[in-house]
N, C-alpha and C. Protein backbone atom coordinates (compact mmCIF):
# COMPACT_ATOMS: atom_id res chain seq x y z
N UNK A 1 10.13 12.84 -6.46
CA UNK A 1 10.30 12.43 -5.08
C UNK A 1 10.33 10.90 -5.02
N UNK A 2 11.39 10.06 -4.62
CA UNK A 2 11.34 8.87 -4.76
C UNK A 2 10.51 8.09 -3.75
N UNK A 3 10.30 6.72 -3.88
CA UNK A 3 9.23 5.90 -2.97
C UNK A 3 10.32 5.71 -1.85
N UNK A 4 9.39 6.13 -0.25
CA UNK A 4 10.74 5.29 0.52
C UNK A 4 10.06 3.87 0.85
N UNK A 5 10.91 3.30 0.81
CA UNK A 5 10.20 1.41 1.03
C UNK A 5 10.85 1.25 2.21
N UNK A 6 10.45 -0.04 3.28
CA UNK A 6 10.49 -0.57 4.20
C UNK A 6 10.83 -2.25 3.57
N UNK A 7 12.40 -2.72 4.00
CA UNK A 7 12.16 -4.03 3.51
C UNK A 7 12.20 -4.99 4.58
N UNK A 8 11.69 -5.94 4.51
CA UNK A 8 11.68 -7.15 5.48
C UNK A 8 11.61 -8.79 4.79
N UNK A 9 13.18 -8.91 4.87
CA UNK A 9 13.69 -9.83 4.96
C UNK A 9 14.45 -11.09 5.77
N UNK A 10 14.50 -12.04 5.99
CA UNK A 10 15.53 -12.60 7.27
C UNK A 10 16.83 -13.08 6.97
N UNK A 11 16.69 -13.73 5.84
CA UNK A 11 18.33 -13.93 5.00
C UNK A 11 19.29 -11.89 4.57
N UNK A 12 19.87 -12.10 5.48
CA UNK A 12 21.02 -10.72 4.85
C UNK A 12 21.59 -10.87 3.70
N UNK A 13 21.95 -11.23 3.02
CA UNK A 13 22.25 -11.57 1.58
C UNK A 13 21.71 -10.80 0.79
N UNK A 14 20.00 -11.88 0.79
CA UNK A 14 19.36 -11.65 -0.37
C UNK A 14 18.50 -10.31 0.24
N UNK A 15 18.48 -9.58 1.30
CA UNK A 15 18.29 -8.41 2.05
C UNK A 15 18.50 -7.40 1.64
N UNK A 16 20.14 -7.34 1.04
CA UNK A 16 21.11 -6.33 0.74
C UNK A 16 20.97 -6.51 -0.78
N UNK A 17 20.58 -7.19 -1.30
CA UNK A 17 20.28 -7.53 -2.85
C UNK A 17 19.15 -6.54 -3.03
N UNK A 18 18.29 -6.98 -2.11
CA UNK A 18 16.96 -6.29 -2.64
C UNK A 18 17.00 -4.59 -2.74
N UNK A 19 17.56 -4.16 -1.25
CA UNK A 19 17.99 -3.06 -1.58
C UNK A 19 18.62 -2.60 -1.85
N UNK A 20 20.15 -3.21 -2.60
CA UNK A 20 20.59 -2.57 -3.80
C UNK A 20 20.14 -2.34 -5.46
N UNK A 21 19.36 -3.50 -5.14
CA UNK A 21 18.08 -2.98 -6.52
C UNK A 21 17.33 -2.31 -6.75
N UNK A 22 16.76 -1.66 -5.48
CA UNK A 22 16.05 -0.68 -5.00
C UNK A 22 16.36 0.20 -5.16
N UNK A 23 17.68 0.66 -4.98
CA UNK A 23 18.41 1.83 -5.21
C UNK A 23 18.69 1.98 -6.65
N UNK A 24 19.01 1.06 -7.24
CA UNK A 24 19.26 1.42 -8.61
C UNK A 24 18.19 1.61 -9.13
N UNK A 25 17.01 1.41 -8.75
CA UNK A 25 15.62 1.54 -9.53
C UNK A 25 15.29 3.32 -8.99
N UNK A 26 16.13 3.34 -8.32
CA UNK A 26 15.77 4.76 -8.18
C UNK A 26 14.76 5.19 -6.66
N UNK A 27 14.48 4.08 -5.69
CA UNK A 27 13.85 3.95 -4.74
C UNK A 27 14.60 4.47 -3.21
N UNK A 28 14.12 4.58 -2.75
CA UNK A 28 14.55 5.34 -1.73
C UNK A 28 14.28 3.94 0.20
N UNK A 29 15.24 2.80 0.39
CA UNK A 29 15.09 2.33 1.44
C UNK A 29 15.24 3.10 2.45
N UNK A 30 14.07 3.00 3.49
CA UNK A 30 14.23 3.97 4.87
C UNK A 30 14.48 2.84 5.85
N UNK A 31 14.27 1.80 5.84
CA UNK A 31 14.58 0.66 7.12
C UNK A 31 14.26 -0.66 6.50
N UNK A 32 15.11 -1.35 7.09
CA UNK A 32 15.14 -3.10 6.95
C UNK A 32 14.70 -3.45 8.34
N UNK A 33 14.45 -5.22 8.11
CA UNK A 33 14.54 -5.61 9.45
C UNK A 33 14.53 -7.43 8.92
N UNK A 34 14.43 -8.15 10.08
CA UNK A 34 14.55 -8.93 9.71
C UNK A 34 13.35 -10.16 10.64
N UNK A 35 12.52 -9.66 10.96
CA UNK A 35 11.54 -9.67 11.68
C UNK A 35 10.72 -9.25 11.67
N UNK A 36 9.49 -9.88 12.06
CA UNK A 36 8.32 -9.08 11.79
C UNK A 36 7.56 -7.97 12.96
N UNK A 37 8.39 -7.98 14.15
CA UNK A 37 8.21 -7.28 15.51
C UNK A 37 8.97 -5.92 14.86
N UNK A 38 10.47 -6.41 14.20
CA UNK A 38 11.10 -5.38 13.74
C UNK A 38 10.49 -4.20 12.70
N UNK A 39 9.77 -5.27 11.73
CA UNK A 39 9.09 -4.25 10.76
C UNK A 39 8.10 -3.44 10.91
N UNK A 40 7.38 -4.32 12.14
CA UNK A 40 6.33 -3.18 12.69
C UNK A 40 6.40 -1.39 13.21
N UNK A 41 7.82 -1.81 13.93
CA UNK A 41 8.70 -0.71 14.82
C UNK A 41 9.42 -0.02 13.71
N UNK A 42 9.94 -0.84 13.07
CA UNK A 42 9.88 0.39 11.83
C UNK A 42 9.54 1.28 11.05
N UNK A 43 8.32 0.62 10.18
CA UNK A 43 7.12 1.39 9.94
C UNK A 43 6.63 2.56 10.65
N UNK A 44 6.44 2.01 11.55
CA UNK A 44 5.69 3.27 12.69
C UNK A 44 7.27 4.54 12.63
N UNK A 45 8.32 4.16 13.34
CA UNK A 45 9.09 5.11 12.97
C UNK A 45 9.99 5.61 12.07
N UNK A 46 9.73 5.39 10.60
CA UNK A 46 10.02 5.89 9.11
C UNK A 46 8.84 6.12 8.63
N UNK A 47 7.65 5.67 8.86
CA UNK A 47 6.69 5.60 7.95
C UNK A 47 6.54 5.75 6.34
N UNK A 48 7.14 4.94 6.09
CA UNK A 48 7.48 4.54 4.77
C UNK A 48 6.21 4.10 3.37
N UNK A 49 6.37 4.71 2.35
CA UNK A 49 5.59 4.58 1.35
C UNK A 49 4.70 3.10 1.18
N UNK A 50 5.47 2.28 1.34
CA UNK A 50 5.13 0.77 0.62
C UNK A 50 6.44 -0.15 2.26
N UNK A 51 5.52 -1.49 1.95
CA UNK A 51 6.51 -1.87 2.52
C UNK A 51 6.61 -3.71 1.88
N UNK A 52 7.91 -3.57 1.80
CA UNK A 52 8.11 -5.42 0.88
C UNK A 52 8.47 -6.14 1.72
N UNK A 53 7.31 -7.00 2.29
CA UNK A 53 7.90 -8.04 3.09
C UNK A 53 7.95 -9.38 2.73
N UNK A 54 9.05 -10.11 3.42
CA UNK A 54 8.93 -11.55 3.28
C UNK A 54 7.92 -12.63 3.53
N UNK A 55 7.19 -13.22 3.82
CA UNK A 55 6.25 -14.15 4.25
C UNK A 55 7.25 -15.15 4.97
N UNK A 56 7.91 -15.78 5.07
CA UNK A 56 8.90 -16.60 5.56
C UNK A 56 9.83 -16.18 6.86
N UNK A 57 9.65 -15.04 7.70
CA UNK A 57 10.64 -14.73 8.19
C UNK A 57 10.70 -15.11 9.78
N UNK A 58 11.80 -14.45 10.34
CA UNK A 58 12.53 -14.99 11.61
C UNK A 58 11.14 -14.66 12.70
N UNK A 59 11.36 -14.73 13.99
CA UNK A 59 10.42 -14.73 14.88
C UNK A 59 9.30 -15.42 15.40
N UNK A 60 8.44 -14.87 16.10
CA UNK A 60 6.89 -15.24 16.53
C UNK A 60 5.86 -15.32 15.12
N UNK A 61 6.19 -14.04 14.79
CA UNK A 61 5.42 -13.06 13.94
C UNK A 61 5.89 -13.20 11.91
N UNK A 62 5.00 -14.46 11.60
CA UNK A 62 5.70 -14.46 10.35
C UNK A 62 5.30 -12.80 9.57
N UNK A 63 6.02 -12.46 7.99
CA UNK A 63 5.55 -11.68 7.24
C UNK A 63 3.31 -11.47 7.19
N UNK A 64 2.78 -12.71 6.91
CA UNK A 64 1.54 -11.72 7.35
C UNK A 64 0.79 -11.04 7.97
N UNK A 65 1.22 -11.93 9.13
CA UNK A 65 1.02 -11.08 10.61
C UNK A 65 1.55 -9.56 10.55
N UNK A 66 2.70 -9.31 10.41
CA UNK A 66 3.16 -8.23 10.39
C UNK A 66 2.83 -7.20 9.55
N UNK A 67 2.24 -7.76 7.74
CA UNK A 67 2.01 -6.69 6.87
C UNK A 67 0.43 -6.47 7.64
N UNK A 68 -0.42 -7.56 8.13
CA UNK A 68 -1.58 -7.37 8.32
C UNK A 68 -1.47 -5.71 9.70
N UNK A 69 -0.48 -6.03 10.39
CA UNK A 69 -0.62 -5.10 12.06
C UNK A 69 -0.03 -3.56 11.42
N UNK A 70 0.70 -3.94 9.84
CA UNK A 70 1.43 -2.32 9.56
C UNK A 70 -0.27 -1.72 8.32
N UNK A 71 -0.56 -2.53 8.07
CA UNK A 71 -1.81 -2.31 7.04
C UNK A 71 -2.82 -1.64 7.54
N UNK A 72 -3.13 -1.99 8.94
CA UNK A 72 -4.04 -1.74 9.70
C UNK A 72 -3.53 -0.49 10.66
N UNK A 73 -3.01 -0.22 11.33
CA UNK A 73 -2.48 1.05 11.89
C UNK A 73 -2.03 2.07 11.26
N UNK A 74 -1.21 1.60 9.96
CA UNK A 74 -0.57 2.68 9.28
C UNK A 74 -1.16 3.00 7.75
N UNK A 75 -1.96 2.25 6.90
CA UNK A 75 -2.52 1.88 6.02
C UNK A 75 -1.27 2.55 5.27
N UNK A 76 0.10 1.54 5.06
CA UNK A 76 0.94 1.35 4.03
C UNK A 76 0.61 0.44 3.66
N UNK A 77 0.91 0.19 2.03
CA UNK A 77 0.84 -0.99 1.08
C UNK A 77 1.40 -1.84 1.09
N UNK A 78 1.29 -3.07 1.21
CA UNK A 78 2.53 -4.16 1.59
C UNK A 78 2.95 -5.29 0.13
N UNK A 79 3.81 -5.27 -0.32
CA UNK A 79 3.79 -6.55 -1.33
C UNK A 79 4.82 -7.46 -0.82
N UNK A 80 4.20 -8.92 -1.26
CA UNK A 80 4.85 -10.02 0.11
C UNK A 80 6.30 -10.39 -1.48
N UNK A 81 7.33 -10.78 -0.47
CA UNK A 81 8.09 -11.83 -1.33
C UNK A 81 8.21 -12.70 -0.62
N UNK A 82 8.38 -13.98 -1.71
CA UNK A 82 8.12 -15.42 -1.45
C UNK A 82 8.61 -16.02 -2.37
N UNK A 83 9.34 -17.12 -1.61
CA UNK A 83 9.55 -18.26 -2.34
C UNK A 83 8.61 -19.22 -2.44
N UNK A 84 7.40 -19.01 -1.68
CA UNK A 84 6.21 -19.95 -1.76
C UNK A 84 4.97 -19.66 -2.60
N UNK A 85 4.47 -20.63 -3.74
CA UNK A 85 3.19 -20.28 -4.38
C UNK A 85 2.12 -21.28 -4.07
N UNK A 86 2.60 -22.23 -3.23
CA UNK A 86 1.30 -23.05 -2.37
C UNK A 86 0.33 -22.57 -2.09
N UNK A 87 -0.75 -22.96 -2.31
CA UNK A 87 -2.46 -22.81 -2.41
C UNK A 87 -2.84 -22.25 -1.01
N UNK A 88 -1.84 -23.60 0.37
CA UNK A 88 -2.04 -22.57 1.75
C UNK A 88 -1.70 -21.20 1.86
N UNK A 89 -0.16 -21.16 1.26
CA UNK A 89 0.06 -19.71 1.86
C UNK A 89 -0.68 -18.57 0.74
N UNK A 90 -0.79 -18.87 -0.07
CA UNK A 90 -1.41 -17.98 -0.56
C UNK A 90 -2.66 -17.72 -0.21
N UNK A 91 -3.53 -18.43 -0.09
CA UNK A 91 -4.78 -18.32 0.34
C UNK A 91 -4.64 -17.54 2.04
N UNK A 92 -3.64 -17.56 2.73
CA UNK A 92 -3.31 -16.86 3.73
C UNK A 92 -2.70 -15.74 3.34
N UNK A 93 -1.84 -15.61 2.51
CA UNK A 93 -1.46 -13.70 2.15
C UNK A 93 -2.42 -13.35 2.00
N UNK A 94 -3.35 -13.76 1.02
CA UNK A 94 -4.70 -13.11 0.28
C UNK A 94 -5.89 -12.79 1.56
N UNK A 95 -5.74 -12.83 2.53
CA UNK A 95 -6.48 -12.42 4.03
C UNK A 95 -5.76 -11.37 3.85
N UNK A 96 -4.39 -10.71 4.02
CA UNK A 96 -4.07 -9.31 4.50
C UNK A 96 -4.28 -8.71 3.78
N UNK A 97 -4.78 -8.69 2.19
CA UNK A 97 -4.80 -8.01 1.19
C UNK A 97 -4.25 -7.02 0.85
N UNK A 98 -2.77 -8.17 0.25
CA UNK A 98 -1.13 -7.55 -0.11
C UNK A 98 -1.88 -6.52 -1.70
N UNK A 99 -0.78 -5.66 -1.94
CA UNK A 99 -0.84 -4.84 -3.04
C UNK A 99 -0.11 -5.56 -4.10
N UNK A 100 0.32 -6.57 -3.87
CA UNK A 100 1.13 -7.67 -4.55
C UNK A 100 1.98 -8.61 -4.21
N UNK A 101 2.39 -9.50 -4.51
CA UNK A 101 2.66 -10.85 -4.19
C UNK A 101 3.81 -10.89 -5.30
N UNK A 102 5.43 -11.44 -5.02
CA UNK A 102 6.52 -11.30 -6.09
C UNK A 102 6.79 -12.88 -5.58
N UNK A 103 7.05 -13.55 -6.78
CA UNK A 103 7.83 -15.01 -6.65
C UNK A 103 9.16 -15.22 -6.67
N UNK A 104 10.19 -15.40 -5.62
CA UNK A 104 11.13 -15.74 -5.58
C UNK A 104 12.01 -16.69 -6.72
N UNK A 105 12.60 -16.78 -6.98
CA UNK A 105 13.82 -15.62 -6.99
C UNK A 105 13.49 -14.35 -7.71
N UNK A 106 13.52 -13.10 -7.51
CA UNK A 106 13.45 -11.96 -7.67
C UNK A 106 13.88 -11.59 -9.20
N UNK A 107 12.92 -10.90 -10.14
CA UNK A 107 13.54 -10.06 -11.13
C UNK A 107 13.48 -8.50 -11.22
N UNK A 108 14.07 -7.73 -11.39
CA UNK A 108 14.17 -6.60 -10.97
C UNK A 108 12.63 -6.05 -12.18
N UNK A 109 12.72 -6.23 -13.02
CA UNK A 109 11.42 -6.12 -13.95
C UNK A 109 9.89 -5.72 -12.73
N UNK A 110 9.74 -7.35 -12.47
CA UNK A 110 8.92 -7.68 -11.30
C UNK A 110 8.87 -6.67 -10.75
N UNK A 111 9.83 -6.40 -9.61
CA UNK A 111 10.04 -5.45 -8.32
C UNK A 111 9.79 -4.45 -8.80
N UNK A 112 10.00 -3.56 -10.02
CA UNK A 112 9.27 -2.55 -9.91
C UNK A 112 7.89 -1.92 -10.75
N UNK A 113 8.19 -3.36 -11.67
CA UNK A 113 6.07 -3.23 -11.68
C UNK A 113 5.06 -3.37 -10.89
N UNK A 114 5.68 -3.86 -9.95
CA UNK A 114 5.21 -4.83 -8.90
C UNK A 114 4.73 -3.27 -8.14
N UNK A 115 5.87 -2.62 -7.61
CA UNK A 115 6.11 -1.21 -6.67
C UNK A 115 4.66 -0.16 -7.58
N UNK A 116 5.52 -0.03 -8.64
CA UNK A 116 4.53 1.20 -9.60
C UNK A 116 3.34 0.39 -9.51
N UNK A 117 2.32 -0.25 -9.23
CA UNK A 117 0.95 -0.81 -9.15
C UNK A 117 0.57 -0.69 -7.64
N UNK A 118 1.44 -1.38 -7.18
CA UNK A 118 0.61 -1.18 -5.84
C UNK A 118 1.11 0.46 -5.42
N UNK A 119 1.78 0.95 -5.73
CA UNK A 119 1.80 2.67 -5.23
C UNK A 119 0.36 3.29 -6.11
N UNK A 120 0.40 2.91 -6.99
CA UNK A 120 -0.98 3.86 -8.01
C UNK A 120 -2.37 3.37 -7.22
N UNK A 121 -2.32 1.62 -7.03
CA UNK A 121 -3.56 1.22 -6.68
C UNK A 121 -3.93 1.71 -4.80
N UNK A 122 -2.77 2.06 -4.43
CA UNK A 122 -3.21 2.50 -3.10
C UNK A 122 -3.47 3.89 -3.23
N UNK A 123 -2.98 5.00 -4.22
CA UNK A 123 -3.23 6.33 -4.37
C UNK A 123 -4.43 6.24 -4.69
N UNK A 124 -5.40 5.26 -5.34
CA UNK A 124 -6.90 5.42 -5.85
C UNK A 124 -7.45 5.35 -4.49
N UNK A 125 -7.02 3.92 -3.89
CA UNK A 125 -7.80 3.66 -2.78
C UNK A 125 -8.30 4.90 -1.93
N UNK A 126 -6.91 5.33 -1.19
CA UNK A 126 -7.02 6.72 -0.63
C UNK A 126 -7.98 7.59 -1.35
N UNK A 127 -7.46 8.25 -2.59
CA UNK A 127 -8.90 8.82 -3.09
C UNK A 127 -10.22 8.73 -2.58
N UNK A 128 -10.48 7.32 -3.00
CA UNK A 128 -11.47 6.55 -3.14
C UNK A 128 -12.45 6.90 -2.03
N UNK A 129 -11.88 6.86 -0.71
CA UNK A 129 -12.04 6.47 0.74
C UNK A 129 -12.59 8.64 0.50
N UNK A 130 -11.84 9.07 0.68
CA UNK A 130 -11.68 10.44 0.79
C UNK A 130 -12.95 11.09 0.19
N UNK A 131 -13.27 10.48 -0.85
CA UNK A 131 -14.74 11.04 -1.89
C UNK A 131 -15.60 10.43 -0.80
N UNK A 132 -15.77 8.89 -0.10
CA UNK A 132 -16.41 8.29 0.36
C UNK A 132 -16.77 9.42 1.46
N UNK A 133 -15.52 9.58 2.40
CA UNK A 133 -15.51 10.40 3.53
C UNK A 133 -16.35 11.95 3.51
N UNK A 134 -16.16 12.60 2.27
CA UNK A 134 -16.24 13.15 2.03
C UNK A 134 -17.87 13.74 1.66
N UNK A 135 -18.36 12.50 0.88
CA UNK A 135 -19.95 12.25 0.38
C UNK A 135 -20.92 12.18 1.74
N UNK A 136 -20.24 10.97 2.88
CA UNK A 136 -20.83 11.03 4.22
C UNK A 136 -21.47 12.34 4.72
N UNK A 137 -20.03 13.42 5.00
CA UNK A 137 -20.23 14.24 5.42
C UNK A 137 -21.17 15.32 5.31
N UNK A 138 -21.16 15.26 3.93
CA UNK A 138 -22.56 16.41 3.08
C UNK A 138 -23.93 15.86 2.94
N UNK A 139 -23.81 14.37 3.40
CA UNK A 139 -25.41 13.63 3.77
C UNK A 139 -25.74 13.87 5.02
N UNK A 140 -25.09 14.69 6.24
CA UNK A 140 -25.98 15.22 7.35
C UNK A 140 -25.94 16.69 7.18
N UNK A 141 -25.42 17.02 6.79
CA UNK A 141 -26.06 18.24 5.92
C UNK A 141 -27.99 18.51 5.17
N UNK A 142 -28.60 18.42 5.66
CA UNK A 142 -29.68 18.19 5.35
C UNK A 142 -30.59 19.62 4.31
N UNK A 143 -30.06 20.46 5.13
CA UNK A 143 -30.16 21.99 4.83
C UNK A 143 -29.52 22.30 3.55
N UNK A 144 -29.17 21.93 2.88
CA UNK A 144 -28.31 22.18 1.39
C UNK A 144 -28.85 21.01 0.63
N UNK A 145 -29.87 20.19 0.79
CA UNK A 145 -30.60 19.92 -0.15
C UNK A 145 -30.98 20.04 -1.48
N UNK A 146 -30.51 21.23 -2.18
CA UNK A 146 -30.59 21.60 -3.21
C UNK A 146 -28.85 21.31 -4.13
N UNK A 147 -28.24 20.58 -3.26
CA UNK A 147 -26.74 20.58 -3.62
C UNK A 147 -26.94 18.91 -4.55
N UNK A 148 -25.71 19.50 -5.58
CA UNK A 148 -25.83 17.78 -6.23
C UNK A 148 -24.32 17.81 -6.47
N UNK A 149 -23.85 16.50 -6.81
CA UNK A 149 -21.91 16.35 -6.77
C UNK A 149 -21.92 15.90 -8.35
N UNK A 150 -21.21 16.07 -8.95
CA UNK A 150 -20.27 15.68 -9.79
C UNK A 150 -19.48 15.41 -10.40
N UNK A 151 -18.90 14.35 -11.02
CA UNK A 151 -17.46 13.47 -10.69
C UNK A 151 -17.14 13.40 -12.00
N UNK A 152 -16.26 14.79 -12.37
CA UNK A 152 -15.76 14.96 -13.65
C UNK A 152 -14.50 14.63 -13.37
N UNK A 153 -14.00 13.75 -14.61
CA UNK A 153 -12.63 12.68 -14.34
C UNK A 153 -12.54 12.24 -12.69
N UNK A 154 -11.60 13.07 -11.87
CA UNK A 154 -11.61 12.18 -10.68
C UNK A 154 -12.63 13.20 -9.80
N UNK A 155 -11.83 14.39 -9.34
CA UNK A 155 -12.31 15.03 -7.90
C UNK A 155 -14.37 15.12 -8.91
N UNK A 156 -14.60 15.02 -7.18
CA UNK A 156 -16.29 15.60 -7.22
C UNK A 156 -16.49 17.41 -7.24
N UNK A 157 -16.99 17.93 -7.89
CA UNK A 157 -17.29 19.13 -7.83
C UNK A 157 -19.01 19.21 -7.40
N UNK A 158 -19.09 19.89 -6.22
CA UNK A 158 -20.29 20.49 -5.78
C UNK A 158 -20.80 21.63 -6.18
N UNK A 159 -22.20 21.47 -6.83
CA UNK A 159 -22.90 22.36 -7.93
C UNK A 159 -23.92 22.66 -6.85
N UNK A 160 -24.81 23.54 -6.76
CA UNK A 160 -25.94 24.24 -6.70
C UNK A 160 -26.57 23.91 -7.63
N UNK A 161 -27.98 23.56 -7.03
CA UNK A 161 -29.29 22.86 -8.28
C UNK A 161 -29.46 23.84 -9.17
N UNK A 162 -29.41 24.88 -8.64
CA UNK A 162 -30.06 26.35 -9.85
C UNK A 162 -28.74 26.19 -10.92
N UNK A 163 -27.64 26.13 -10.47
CA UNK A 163 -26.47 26.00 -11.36
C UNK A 163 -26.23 24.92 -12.09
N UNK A 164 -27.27 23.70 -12.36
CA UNK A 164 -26.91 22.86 -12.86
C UNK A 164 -26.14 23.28 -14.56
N UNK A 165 -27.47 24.58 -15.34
CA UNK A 165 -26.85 24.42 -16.56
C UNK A 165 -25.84 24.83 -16.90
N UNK A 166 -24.87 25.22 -15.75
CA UNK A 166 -23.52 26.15 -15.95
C UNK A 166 -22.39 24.41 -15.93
N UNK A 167 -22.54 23.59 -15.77
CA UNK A 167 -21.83 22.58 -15.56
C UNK A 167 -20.86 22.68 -17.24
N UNK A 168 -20.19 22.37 -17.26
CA UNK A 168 -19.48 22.07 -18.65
C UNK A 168 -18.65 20.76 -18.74
């Protein structure tokens, strides 16, 4: 099943570049824009895997603003492209806490190590959150007291105390 990405760029050019690389990488684009009002409205209606935005773009609303408002409502992964590695803006991407950061001019290498990391590192996250969610829930549980979890490779399996020695 391929990734669908969301791109946000403001130059059309290098727009249509990206997602023709995209495509040859085997990726699946569901919406462009070229704005960051645009990418928001996009997101919400494609809801798309990952989304690659620019930091530089047209509008009110540069690229962090925008990955920060799609991060937060939609918790898609955002990796910024940029032609900028200045200490300001970076130290300002690094507030929305992108899944990665690509330096302009673009190598297709990049773009999709770049993609395969932040798709894996947001599949943990989720996990992550889910065990969390999950652990909460069985701590007001008070009455099953005798219950203990264990976290063989990933998922938790819930044992019964009497059953501990059946564990393998």
């Amino acid at each position: 099943m391929p990734i669908n990405i969301l791109v946000t760029e403001d130059e059309s050019i290098v727009r249509k570049d990206i997602e023709r690389c995209l495509g040859n990488l085997g990726y699946n684009v569901v919406a462009s824009a070229d704005n960051g009002e645009e990418a928001i409205n996009m997101a919400m209606k494609h809801k798309p895997d990952l989304a690659l935005m620019d930091i530089m773009i047209k509008g009110d609303m540069n690229g962090i603003a925008a990955a920060e408002e799609i991060k937060r409502n939609m918790d898609i992964p955002v990796v910024f492209l940029t032609a900028y590695a200045d200490e300001s803006t970076l130290s300002e991407a690094k507030l929305a806490e992108p899944h990665g950061y690509i330096l302009k001019p673009l190598k297709v290498v990049d773009i999709q190590t770049t993609i395969e990391m932040a798709m894996h590192k947001h599949g943990k996250e989720q996990e992550l959150r889910q065990q969390t969610d999950f652990l909460r829930s069985q701590a007001h549980h008070k009455a099953e007291a005798k219950i203990i979890f264990v976290k063989k490779r990933s998922p938790l399996i819930r044992k019964k105390h009497r059953n501990l020695t059946q564990i393998e």
